[in-house]
PDB file of N, CA and C in Angstrom:
ATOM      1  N   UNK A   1      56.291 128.357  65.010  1.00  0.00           N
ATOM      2  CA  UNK A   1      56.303 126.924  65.202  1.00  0.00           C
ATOM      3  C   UNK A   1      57.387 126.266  64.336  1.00  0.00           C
ATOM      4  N   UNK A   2      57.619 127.203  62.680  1.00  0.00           N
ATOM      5  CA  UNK A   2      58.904 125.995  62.082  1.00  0.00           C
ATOM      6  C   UNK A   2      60.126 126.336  62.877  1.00  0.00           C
ATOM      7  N   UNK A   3      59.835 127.363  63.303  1.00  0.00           N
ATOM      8  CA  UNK A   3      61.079 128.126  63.914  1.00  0.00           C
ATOM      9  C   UNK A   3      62.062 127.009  64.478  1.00  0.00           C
ATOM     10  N   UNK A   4      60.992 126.379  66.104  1.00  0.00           N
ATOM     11  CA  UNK A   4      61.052 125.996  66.692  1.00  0.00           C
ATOM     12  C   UNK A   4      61.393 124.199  66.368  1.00  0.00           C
ATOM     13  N   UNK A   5      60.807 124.144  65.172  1.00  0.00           N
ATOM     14  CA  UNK A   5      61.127 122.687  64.453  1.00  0.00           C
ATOM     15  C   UNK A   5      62.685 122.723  64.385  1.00  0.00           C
ATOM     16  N   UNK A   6      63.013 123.490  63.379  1.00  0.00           N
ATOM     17  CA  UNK A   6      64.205 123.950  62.772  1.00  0.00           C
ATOM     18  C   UNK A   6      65.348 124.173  63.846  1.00  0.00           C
ATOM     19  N   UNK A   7      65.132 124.732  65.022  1.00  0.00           N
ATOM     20  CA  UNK A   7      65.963 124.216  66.278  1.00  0.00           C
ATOM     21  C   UNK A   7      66.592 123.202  66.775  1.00  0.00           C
ATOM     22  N   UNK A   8      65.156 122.521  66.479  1.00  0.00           N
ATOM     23  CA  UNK A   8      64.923 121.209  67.189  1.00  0.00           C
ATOM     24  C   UNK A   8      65.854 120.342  66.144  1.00  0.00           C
ATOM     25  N   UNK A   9      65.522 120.038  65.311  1.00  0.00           N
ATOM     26  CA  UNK A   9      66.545 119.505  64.228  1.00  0.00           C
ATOM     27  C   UNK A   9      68.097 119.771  64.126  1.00  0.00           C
ATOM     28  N   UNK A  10      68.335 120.886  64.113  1.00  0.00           N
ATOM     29  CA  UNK A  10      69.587 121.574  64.374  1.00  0.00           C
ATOM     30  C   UNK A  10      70.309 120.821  65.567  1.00  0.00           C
ATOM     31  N   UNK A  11      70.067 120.997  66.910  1.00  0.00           N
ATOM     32  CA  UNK A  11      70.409 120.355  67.914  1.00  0.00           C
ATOM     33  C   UNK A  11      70.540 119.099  67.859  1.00  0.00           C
ATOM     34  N   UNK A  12      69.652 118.436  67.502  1.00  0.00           N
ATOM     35  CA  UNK A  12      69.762 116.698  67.145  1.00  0.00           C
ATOM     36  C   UNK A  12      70.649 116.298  66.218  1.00  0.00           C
ATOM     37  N   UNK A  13      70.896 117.482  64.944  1.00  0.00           N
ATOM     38  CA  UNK A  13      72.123 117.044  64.241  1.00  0.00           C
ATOM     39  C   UNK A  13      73.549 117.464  65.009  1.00  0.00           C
ATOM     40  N   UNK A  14      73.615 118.185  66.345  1.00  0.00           N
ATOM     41  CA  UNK A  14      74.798 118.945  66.915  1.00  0.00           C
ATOM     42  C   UNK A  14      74.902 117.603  67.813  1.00  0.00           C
ATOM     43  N   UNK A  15      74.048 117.140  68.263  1.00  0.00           N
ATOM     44  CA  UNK A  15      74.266 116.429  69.592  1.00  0.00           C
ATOM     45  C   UNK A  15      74.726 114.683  68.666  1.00  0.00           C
ATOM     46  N   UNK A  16      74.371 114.344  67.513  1.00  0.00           N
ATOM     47  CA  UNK A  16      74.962 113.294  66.836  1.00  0.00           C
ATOM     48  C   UNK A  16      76.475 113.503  66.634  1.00  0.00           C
ATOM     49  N   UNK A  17      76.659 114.693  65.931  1.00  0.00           N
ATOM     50  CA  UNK A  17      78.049 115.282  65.331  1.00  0.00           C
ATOM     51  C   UNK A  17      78.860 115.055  67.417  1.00  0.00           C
ATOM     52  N   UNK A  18      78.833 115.838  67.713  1.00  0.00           N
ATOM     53  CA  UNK A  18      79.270 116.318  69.413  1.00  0.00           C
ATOM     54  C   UNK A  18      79.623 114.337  69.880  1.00  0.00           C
ATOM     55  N   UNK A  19      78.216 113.598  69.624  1.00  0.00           N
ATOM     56  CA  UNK A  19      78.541 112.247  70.338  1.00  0.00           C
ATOM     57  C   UNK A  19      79.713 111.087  69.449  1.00  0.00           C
ATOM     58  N   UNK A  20      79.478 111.550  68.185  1.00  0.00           N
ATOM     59  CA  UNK A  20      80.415 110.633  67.144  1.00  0.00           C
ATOM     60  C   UNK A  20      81.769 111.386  67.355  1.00  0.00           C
ATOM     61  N   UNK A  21      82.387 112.765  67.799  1.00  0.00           N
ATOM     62  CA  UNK A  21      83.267 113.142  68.074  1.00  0.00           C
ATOM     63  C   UNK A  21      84.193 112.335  69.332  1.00  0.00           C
ATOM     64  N   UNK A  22      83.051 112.215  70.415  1.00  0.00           N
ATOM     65  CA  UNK A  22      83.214 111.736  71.754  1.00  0.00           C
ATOM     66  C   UNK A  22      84.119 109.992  71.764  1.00  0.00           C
ATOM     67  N   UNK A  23      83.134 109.929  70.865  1.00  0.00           N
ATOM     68  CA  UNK A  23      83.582 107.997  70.933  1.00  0.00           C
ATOM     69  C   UNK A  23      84.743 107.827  69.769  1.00  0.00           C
ATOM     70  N   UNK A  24      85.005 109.096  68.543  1.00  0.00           N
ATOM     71  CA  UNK A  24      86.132 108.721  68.015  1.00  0.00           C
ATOM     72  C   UNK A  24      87.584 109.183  68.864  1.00  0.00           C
ATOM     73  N   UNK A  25      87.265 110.031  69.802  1.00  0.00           N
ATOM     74  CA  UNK A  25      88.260 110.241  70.729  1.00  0.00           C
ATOM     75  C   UNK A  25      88.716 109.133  71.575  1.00  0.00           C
ATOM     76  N   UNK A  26      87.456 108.788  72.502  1.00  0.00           N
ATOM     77  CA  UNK A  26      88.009 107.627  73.410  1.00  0.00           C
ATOM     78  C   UNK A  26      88.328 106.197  72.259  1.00  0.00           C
ATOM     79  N   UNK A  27      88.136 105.866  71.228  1.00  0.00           N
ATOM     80  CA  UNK A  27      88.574 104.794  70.615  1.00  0.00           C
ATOM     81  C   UNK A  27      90.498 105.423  70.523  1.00  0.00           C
ATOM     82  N   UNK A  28      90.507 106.464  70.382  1.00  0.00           N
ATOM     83  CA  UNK A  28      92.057 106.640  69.943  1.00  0.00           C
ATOM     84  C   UNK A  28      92.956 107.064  71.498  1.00  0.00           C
ATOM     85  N   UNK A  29      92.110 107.173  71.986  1.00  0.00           N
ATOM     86  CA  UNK A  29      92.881 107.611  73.642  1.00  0.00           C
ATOM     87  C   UNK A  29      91.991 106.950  74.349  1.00  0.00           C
ATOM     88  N   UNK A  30      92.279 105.855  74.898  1.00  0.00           N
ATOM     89  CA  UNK A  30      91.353 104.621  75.827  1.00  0.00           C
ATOM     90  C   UNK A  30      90.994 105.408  76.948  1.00  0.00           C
ATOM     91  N   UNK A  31      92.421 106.043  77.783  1.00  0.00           N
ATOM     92  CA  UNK A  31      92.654 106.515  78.842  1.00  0.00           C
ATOM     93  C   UNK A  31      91.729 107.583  78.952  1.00  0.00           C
ATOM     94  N   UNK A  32      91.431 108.790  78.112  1.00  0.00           N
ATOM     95  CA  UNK A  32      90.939 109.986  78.134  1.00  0.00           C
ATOM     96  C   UNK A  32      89.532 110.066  78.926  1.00  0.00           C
ATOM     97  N   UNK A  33      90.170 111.127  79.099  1.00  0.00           N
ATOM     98  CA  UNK A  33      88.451 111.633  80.259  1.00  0.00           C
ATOM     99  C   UNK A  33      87.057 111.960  79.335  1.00  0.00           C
ATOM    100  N   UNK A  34      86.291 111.326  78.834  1.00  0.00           N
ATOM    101  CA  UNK A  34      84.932 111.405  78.645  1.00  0.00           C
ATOM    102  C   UNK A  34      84.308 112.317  79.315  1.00  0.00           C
ATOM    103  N   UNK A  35      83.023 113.403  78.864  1.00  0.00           N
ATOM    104  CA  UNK A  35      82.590 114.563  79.435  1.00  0.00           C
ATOM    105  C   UNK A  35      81.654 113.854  80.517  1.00  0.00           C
ATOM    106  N   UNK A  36      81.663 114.752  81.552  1.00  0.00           N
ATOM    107  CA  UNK A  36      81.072 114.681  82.444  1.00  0.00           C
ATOM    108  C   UNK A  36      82.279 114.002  83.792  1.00  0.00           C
ATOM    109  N   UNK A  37      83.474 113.982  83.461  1.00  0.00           N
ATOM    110  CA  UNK A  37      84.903 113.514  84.275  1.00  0.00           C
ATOM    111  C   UNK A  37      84.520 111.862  84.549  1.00  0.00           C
ATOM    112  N   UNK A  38      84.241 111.189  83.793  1.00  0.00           N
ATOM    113  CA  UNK A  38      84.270 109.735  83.758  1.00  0.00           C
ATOM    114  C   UNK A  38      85.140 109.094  82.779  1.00  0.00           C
ATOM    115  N   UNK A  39      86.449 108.585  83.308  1.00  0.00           N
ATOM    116  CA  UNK A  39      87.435 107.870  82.647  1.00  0.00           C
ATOM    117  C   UNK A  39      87.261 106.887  81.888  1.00  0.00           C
ATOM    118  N   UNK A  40      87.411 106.606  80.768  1.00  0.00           N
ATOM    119  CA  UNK A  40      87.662 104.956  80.116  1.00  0.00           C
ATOM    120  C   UNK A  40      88.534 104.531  80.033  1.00  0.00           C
ATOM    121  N   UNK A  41      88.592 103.358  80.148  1.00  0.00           N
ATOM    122  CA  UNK A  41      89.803 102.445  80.103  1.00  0.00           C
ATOM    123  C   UNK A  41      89.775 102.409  81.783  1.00  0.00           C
ATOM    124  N   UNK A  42      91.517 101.279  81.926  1.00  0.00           N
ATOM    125  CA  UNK A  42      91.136 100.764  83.084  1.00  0.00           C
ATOM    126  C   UNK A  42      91.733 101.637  84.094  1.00  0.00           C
ATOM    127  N   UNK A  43      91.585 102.420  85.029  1.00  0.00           N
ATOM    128  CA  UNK A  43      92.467 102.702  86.155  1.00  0.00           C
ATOM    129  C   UNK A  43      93.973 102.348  86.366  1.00  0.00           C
ATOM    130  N   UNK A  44      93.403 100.955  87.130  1.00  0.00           N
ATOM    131  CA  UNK A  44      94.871 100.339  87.681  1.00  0.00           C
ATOM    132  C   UNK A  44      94.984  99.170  86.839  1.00  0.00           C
ATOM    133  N   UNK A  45      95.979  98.795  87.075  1.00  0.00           N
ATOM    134  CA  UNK A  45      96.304  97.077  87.008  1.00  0.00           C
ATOM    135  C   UNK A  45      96.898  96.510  88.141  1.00  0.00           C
ATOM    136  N   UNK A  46      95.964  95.505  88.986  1.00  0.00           N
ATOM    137  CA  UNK A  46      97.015  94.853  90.143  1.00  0.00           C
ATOM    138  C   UNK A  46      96.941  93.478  89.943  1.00  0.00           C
ATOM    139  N   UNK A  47      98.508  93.750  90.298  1.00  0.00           N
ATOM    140  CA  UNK A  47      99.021  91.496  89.842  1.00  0.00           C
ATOM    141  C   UNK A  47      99.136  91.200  91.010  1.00  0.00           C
ATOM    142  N   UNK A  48      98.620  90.098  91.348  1.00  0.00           N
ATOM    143  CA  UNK A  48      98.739  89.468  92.477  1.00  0.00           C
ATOM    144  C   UNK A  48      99.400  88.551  92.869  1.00  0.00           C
ATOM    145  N   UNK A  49     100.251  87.902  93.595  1.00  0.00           N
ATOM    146  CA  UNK A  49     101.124  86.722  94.343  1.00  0.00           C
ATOM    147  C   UNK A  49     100.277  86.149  93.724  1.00  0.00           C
ATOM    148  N   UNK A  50     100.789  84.840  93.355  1.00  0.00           N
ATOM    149  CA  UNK A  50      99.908  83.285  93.749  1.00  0.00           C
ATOM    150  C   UNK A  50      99.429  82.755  94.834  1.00  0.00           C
ATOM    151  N   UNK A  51      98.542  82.633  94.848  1.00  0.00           N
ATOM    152  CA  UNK A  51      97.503  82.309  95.883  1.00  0.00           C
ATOM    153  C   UNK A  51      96.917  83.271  96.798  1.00  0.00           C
ATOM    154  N   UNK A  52      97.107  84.712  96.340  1.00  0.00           N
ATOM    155  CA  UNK A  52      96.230  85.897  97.515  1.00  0.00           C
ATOM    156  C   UNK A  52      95.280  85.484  96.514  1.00  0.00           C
ATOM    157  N   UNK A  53      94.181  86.802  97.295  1.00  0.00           N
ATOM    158  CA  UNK A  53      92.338  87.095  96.820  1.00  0.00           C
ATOM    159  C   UNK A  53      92.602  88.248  97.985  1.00  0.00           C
ATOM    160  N   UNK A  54      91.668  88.773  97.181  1.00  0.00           N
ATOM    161  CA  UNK A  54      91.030  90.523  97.628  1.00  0.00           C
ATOM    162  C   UNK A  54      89.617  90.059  98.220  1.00  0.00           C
ATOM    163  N   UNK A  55      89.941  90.813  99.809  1.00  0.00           N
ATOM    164  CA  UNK A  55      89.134  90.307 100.554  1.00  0.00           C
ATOM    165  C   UNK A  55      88.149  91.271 100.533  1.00  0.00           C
ATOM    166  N   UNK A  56      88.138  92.719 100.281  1.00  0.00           N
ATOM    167  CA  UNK A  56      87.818  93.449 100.245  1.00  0.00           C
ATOM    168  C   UNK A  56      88.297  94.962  99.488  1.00  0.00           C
ATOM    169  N   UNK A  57      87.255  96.097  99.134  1.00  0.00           N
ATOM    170  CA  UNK A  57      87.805  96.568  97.901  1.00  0.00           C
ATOM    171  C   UNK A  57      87.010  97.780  98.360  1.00  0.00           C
ATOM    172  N   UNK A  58      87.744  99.047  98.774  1.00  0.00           N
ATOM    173  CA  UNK A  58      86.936 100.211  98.603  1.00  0.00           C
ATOM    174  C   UNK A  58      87.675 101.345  98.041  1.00  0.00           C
ATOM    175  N   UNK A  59      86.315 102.472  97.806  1.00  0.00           N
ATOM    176  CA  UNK A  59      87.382 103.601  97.401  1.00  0.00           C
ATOM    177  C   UNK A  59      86.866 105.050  97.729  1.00  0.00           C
ATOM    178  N   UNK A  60      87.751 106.204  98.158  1.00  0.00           N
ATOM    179  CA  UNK A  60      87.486 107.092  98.753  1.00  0.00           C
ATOM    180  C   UNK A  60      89.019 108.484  98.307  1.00  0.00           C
ATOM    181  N   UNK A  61      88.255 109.462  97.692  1.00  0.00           N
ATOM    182  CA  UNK A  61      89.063 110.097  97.533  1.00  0.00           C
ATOM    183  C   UNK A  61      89.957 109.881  96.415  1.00  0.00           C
ATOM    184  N   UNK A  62      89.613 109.370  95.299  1.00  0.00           N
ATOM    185  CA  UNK A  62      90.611 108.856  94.229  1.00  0.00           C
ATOM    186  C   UNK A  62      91.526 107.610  94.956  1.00  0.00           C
ATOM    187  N   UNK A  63      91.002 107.457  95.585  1.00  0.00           N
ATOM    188  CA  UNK A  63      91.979 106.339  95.967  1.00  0.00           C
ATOM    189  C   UNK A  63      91.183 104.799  96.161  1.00  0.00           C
ATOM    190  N   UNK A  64      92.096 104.120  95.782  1.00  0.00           N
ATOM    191  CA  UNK A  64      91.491 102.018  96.064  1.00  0.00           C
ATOM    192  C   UNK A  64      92.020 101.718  97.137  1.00  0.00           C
ATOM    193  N   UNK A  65      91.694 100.976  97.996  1.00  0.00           N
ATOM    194  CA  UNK A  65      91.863 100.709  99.170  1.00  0.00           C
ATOM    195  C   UNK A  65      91.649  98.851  98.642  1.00  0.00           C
ATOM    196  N   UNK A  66      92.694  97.880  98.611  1.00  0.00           N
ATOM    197  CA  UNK A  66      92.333  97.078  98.437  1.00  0.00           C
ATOM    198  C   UNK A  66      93.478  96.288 100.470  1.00  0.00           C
ATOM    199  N   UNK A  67      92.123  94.952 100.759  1.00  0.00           N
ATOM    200  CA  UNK A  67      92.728  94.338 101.553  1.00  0.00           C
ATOM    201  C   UNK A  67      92.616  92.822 101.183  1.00  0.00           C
ATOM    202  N   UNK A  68      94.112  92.685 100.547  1.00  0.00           N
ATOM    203  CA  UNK A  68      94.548  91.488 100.189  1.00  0.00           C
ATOM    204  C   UNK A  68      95.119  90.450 101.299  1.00  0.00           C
ATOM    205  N   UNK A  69      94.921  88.966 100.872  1.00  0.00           N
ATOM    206  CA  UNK A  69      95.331  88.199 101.707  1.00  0.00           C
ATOM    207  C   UNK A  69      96.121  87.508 101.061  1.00  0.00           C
ATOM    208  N   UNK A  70      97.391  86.716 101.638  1.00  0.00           N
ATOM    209  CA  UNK A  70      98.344  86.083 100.946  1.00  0.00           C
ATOM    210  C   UNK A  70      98.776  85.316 101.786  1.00  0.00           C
ATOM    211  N   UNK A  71      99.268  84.152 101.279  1.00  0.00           N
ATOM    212  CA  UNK A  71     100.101  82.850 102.062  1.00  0.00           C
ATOM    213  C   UNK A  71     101.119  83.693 103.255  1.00  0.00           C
ATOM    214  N   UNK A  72     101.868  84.367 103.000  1.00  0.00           N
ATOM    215  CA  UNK A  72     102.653  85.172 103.755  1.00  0.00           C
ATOM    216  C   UNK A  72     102.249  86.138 104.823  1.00  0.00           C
ATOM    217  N   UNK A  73     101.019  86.289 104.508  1.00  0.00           N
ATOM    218  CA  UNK A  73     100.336  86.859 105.639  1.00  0.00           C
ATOM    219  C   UNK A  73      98.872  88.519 104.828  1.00  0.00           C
ATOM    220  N   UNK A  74      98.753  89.143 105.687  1.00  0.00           N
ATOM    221  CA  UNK A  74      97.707  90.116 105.523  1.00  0.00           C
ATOM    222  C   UNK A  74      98.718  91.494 104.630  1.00  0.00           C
ATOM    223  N   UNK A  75      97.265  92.177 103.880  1.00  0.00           N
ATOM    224  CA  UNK A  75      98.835  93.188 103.460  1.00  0.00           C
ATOM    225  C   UNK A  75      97.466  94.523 102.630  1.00  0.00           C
ATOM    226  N   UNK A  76      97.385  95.548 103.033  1.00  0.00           N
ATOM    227  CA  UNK A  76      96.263  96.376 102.461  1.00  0.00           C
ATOM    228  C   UNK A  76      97.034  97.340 102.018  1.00  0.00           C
ATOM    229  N   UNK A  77      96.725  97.554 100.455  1.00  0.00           N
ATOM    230  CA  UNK A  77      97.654  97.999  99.577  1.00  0.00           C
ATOM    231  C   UNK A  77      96.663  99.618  99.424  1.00  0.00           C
ATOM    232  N   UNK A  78      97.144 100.836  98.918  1.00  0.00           N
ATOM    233  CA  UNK A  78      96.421 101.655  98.416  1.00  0.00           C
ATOM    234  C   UNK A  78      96.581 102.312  97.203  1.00  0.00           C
ATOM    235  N   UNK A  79      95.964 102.485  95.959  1.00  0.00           N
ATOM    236  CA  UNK A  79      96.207 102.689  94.369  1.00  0.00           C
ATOM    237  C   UNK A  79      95.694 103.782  94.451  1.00  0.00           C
ATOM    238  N   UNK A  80      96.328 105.144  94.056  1.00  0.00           N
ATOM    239  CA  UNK A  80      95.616 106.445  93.179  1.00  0.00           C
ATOM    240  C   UNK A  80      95.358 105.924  91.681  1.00  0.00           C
ATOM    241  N   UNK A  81      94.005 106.271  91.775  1.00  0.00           N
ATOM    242  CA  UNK A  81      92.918 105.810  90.821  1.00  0.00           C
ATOM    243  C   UNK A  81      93.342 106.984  89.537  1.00  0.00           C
ATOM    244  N   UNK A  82      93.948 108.160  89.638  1.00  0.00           N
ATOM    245  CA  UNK A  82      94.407 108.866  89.069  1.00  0.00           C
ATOM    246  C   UNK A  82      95.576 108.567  88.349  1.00  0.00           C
ATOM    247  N   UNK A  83      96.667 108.374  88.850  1.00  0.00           N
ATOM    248  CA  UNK A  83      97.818 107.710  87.768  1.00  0.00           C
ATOM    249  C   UNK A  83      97.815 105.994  87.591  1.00  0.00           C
ATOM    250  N   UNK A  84      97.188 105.509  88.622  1.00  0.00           N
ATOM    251  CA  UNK A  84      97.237 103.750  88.985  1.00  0.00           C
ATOM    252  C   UNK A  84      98.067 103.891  89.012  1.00  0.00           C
ATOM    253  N   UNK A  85      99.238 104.630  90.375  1.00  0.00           N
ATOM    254  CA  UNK A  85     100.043 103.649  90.595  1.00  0.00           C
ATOM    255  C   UNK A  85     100.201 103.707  92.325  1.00  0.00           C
ATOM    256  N   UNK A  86     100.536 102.875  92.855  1.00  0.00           N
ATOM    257  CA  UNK A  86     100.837 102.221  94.187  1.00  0.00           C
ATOM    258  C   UNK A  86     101.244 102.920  95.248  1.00  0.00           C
ATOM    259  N   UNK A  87     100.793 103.922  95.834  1.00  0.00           N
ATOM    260  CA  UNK A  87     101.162 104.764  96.793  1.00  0.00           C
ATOM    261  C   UNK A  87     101.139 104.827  98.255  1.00  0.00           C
ATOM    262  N   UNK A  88     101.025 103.253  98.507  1.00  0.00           N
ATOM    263  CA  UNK A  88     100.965 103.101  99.684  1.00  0.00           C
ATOM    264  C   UNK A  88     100.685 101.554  99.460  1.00  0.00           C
ATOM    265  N   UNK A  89     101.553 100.821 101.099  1.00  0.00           N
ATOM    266  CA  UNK A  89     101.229  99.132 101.525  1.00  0.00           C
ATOM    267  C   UNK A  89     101.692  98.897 102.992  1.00  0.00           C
ATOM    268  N   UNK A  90     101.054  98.516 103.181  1.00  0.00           N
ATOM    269  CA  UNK A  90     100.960  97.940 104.685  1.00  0.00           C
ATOM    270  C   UNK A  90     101.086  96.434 105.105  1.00  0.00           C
ATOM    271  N   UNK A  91     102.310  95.807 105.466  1.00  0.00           N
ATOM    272  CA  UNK A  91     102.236  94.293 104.985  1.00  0.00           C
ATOM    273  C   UNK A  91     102.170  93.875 106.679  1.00  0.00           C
ATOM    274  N   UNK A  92     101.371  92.734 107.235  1.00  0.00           N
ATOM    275  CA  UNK A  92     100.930  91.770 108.319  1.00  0.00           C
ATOM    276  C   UNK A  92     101.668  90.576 108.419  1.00  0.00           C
ATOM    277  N   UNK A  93     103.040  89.995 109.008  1.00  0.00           N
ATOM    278  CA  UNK A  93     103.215  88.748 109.132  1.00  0.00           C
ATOM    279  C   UNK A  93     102.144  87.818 109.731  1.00  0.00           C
ATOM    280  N   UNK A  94     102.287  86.386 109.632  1.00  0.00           N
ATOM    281  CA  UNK A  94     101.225  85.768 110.112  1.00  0.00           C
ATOM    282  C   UNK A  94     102.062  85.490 111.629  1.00  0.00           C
ATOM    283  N   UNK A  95     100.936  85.391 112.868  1.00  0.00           N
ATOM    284  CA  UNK A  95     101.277  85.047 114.144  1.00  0.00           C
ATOM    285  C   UNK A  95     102.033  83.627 114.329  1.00  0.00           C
ATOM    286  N   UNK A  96     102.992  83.325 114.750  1.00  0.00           N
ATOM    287  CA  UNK A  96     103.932  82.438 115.026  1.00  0.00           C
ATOM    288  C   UNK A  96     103.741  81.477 115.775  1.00  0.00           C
TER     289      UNK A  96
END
């Protein structure tokens, strides 16, 4: 039974040490992959024209699928969520 104490303790001091490791990493590398493959920090950054809005926002495959609207017309952009950067756009004039 102390055996089993003495384990138990052990582990709880591994899994403190293991988690204070974790978070002094991501404080010094924002970007870095956290265990279990969940990123911190932000992906992308998208700047927008004046006066669009994101009409809609999905994602599939490491990838963002955003469909923006803008004075100039329709335009659905696509971001790898992996480097954030811009690997695709599709721009809509408006009908005349």
């Amino acid at each position: 039974m102390s055996t089993l104490l003495v384990l138990a303790l052990l582990g709880t001091i591994w899994g403190f040490i293991r988690q204070a490791h974790v978070f002094l990493a991501a404080r010094e590398h924002p970007r870095a992959t956290a265990p279990g493959g969940v990123q911190t920090g932000a992906a992308a950054t998208v700047i927008l024209a004046p006066g669009a809005r994101i009409l809609s926002a999905t994602t599939d495959s490491g990838k963002l699928v955003l469909h923006v609207a803008t004075p100039q017309g329709s335009e659905v952009e696509i971001i790898d969520l992996a480097t954030g950067r811009l690997t695709g756009q599709v721009k809509t004039q408006p009908a005349p």
